[in-house]
Protein backbone atom coordinates (compact mmCIF):
# COMPACT_ATOMS: atom_id res chain seq x y z
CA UNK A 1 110.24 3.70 71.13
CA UNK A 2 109.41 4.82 74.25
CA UNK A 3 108.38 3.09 77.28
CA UNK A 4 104.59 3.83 78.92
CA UNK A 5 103.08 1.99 82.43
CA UNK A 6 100.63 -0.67 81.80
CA UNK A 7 97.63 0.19 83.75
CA UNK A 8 96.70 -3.55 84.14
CA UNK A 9 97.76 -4.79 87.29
CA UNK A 10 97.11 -2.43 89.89
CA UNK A 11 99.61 -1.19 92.13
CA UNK A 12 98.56 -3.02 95.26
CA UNK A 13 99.00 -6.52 92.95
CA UNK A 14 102.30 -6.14 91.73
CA UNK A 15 103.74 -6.86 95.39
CA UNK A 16 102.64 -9.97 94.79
CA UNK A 17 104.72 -10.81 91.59
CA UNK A 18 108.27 -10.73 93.84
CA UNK A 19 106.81 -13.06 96.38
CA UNK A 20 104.78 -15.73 94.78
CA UNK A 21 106.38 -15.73 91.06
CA UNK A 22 104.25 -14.73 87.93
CA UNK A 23 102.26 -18.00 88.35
CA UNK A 24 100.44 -15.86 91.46
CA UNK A 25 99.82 -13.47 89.11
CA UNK A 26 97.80 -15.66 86.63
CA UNK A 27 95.48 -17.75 89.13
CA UNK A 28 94.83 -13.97 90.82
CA UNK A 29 93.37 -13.30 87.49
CA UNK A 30 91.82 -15.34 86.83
CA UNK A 31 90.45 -15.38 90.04
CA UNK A 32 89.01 -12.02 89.68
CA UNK A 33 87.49 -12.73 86.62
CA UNK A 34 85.43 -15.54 87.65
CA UNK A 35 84.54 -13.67 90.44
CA UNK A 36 82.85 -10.62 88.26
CA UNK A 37 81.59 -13.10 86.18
CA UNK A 38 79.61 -14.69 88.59
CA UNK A 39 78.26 -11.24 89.68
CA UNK A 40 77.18 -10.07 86.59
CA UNK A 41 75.73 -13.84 86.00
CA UNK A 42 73.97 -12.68 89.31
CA UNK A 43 73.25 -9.02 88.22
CA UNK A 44 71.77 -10.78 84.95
CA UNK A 45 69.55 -13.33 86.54
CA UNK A 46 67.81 -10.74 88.93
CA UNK A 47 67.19 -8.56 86.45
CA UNK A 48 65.15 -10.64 83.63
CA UNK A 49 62.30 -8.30 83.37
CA UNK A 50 60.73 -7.42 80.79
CA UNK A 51 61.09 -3.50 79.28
CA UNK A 52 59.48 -1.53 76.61
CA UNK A 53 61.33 0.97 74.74
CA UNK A 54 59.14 3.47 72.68
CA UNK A 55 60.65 5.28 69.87
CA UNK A 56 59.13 7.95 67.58
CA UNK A 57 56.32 6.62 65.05
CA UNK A 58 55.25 3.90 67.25
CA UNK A 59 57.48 1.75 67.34
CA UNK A 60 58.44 -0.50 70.26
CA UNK A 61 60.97 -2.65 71.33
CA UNK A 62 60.44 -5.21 74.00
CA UNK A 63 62.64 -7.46 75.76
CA UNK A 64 64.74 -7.88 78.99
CA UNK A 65 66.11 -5.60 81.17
CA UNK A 66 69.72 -7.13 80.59
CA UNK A 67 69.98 -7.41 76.92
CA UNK A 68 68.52 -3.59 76.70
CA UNK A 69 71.21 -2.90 79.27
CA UNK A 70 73.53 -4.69 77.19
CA UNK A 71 72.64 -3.13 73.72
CA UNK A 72 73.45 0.47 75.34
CA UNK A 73 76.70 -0.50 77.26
CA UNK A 74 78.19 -2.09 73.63
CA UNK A 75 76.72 1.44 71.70
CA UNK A 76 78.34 3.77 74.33
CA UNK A 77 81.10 1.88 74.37
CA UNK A 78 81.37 1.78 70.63
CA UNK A 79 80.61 5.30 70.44
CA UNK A 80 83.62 6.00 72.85
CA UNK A 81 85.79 4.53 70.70
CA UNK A 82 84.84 5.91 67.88
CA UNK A 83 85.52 9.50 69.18
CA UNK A 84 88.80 8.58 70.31
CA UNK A 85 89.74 6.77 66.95
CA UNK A 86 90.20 10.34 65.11
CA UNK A 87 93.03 11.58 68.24
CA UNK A 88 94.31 8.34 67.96
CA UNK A 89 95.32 8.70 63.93
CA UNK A 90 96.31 12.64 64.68
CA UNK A 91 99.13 11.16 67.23
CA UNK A 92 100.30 8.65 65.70
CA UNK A 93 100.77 10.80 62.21
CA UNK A 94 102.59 13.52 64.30
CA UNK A 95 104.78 10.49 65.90
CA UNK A 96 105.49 9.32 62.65
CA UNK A 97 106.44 13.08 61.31
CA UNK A 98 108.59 13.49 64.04
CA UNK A 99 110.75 10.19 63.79
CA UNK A 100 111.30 11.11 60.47
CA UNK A 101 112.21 14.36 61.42
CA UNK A 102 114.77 12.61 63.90
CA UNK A 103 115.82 10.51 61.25
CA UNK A 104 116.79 13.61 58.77
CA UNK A 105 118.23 15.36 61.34
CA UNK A 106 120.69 12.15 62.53
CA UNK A 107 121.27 11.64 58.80
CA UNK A 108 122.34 15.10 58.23
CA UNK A 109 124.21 15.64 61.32
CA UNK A 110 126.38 12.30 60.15
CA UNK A 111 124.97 10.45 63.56
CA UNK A 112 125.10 6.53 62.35
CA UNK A 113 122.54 3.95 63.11
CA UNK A 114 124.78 2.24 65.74
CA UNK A 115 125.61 5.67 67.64
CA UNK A 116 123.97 5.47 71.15
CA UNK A 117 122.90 9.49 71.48
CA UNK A 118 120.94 10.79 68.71
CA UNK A 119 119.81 14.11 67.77
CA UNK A 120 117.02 15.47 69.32
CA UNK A 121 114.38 17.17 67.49
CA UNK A 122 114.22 21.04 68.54
C-alpha cells in the first residue's frame, strides 16, 4: 500500500511537533477549533434575519438567514460528494485490478510472499 501526505496539519504546524511533543499539537487544535467556532457562533448571531425563498407555484419558505445558509452549504456539500463518489469506485476497482494483476504476475514469475522486490506490473 502506498504511502500519500495527510493534508491536515499544515506545513507551518508541523515545526511545532519536534519542539513541543504531540501534546502541542492537540491543545493547537483544539485551539483552532474553538476559535472558528466562536466565529461562526458570531457569524450566526448577526445574521438571524429573517428570508423568504420563493419557489415555482407559490410556494415559500421562510426562516433565518443562517439555517437557509446552512441548508445550501450541507446540499452543495452533499452534492460534491456525490459527484466524486462515482471516481472514487472507478479507482479503487482499477487499484484492485491491478494488485491482482501484481499478484498473478509474482505468482507466475515464482516471486514468494516473503521476497522483498516484486514484479512490477508493465
Amino acid at each position: 500500500m502506498a504511502a500519500y501526505r495527510k493534508v491536515w496539519p499544515p506545513f507551518f504546524m508541523l515545526s511545532l511537533r519536534p519542539i513541543y511533543g504531540a501534546g502541542a499539537m492537540r491543545y493547537l487544535n483544539w485551539f483552532l477549533r474553538a476559535v472558528l467556532f466562536v466565529l461562526l457562533l458570531g457569524f450566526a448571531v448577526k445574521n438571524d434575519q429573517p428570508v423568504a425563498l420563493r419557489y415555482f407555484f407559490g410556494f415559500e419558505w421562510q426562516s433565518s438567514l443562517v439555517i437557509v445558509l446552512l441548508v445550501f452549504f450541507a446540499a452543495g456539500a452533499a452534492i460534491g460528494v456525490l459527484a466524486m463518489f462515482g471516481n472514487v469506485l472507478q479507482q479503487r476497482r482499477e487499484i484492485a485490478r491491478l494488485k491482482r494483476e501484481i499478484r498473478i504476475k509474482n505468482t507466475l514469475a515464482g516471486v514468494g510472499e516473503t521476497q522483498q522486490i516484486p514484479i512490477q506490473p508493465s
